[in-house]
N, C-alpha and C. Protein backbone atom coordinates (compact mmCIF):
# COMPACT_ATOMS: atom_id res chain seq x y z
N UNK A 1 80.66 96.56 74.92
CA UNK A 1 81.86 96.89 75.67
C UNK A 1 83.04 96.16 75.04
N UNK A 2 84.43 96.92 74.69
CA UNK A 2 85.27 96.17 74.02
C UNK A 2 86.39 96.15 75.20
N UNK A 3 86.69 94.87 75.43
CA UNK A 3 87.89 94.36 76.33
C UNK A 3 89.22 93.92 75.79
N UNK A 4 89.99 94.46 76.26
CA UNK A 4 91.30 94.27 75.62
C UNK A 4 92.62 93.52 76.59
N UNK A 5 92.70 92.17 75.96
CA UNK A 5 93.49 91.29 77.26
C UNK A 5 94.60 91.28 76.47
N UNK A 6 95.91 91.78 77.27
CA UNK A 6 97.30 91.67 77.00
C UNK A 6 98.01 91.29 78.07
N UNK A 7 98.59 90.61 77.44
CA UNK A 7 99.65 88.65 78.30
C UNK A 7 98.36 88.79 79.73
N UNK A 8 97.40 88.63 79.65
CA UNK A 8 96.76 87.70 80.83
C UNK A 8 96.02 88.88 81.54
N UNK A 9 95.80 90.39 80.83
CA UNK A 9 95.78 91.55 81.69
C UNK A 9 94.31 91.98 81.03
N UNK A 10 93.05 91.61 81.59
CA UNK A 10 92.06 92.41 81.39
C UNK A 10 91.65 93.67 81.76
N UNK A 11 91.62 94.65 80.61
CA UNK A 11 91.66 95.84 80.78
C UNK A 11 89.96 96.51 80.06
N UNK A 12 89.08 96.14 81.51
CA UNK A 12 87.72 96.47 81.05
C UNK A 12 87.50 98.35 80.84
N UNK A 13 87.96 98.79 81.49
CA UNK A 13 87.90 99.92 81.88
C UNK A 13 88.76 100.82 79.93
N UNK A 14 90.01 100.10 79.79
CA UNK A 14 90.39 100.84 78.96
C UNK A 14 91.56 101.95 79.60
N UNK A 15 92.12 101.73 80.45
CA UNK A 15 92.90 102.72 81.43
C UNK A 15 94.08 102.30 81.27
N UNK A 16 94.72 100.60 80.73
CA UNK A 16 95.88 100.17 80.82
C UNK A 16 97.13 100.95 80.31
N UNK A 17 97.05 101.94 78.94
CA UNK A 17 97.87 102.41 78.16
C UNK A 17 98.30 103.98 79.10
N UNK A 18 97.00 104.53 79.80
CA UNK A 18 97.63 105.89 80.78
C UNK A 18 98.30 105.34 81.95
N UNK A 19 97.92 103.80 82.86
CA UNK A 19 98.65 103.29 83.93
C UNK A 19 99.77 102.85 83.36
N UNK A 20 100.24 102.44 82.71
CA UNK A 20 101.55 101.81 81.62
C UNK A 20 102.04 103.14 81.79
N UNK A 21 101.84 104.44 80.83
CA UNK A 21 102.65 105.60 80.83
C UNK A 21 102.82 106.26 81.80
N UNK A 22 102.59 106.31 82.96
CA UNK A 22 102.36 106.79 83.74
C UNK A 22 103.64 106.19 84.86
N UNK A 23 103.73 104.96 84.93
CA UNK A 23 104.73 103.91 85.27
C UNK A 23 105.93 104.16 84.51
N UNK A 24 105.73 104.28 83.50
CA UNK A 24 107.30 104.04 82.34
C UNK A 24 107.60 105.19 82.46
N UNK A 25 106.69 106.70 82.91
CA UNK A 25 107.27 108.27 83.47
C UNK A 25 107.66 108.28 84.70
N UNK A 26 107.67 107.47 85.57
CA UNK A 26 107.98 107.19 87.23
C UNK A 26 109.05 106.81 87.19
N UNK A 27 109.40 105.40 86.84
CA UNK A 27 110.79 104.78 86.50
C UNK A 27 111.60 105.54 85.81
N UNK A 28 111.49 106.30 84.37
CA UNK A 28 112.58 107.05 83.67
C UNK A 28 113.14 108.36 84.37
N UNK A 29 111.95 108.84 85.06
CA UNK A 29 112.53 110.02 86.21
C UNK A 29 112.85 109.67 87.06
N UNK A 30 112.92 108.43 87.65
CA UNK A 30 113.18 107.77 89.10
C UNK A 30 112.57 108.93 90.15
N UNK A 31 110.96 108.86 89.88
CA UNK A 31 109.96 109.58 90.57
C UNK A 31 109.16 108.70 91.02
N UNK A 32 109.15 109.25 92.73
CA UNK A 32 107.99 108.90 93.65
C UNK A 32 106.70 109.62 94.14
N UNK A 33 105.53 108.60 93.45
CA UNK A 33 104.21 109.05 94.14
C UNK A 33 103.73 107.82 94.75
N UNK A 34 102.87 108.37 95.06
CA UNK A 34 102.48 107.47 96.36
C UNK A 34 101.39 106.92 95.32
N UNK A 35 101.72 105.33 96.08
CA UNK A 35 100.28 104.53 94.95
C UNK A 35 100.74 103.80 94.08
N UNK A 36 102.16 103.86 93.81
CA UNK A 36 102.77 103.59 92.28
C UNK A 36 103.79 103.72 92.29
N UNK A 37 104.68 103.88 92.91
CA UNK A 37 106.39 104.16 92.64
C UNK A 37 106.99 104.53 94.28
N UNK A 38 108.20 103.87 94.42
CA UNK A 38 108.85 104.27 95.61
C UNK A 38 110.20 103.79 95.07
N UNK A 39 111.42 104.91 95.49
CA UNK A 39 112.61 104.38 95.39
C UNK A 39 113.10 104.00 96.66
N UNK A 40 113.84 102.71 96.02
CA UNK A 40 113.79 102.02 97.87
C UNK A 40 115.74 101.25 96.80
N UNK A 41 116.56 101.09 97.75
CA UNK A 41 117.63 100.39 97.66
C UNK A 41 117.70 99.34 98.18
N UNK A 42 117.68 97.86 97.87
CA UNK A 42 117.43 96.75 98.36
C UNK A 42 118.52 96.08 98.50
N UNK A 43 118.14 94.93 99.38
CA UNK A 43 119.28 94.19 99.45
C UNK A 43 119.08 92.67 99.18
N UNK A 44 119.69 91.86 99.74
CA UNK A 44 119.06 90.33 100.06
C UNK A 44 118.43 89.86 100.68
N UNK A 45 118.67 90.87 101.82
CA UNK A 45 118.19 90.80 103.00
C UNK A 45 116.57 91.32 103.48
N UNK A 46 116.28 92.35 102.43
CA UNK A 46 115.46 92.68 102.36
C UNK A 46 114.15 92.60 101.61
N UNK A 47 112.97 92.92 101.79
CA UNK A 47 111.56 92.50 101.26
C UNK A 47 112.08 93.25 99.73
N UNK A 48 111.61 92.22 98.93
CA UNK A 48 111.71 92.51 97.65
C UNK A 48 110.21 93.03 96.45
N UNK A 49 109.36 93.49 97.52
CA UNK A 49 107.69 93.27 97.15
C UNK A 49 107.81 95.10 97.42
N UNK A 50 107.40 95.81 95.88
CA UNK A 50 107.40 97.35 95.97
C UNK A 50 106.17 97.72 97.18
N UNK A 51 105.39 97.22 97.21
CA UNK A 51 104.19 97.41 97.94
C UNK A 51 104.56 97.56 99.68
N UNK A 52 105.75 96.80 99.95
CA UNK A 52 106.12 97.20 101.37
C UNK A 52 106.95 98.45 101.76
N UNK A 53 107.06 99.33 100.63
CA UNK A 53 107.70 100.58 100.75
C UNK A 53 106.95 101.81 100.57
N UNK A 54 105.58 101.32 99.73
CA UNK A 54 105.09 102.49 98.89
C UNK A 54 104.31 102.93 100.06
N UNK A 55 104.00 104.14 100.19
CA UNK A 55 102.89 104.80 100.84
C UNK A 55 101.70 104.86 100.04
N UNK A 56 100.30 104.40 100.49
CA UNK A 56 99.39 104.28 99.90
C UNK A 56 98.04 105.67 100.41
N UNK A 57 97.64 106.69 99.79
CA UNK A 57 96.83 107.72 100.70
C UNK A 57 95.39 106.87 100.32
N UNK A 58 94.51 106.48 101.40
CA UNK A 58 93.35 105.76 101.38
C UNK A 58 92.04 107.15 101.99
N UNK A 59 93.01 108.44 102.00
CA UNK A 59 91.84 108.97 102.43
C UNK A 59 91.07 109.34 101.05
N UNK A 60 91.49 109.50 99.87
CA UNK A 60 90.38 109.44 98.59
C UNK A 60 89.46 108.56 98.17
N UNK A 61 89.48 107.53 99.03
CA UNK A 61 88.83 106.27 98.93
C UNK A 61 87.00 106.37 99.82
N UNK A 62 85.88 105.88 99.17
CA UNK A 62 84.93 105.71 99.84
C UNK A 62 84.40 104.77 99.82
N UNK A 63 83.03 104.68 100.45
CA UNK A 63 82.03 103.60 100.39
C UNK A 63 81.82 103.29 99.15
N UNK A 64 81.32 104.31 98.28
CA UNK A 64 80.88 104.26 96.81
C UNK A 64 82.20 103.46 95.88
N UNK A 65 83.16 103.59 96.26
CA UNK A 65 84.80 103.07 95.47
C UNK A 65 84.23 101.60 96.33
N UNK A 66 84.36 101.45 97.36
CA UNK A 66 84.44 99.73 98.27
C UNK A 66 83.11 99.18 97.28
N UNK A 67 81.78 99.81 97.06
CA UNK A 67 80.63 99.52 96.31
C UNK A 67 80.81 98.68 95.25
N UNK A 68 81.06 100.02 94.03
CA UNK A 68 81.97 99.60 92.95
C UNK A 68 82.47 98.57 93.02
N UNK A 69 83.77 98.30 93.90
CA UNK A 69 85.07 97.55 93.43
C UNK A 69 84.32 96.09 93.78
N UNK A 70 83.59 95.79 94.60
CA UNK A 70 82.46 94.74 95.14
C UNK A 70 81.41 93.89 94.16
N UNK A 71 81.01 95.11 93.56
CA UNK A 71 80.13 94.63 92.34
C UNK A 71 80.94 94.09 91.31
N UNK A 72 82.13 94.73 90.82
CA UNK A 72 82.49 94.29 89.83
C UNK A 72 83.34 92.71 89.86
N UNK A 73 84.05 92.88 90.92
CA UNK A 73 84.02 91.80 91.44
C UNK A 73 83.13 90.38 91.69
N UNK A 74 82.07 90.41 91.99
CA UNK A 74 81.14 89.82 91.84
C UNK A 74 80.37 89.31 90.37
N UNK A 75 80.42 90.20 90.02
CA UNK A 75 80.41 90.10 88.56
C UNK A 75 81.27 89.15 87.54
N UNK A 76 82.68 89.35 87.66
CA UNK A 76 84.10 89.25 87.35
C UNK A 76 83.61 87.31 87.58
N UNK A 77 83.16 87.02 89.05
CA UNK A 77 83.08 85.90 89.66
C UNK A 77 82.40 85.21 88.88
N UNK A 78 81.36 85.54 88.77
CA UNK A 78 80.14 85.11 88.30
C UNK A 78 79.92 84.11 86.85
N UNK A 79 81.00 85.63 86.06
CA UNK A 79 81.23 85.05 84.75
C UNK A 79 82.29 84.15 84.39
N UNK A 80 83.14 84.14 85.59
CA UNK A 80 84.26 83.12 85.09
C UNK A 80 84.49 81.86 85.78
N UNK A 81 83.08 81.28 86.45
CA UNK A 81 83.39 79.97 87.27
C UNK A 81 83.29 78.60 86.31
């Protein structure tokens, strides 16, 4: 398995370069999907964390994804104590 860490970003999967483009096509269109992009106008006053604006759809999500994300995790743990 070849892992590729850029500034601090382990990318086991190999997915970093379509989530990167995918982001840098959101921002240049100033396009919102849910999961990844929200245009929000801020202030000072306001939460500065994208994640309190974005709508997230969790109904594509299952047991088998919670499984997964668990193991690897565990894993992840395992090898780096």
């Amino acid at each position: 398995m070849t892992v590729f860490i850029t500034k601090n970003r382990f990318d086991y999967d190999n997915q970093w370069q379509g989530i990167k483009e995918t982001w840098i096509d959101l921002y240049t269109n100033n396009t919102v999907k849910a999961g990844f992009s929200e245009v929000y106008k801020v202030s000072a006053n306001d939460e500065w964390c994208a994640e309190a604006y974005m709508e997230t759809d969790y109904s594509t999500l299952s047991k088998d994804d919670f499984t997964e994300t668990l193991k690897k995790y565990v894993a992840f743990d395992l090898l780096n104590r």
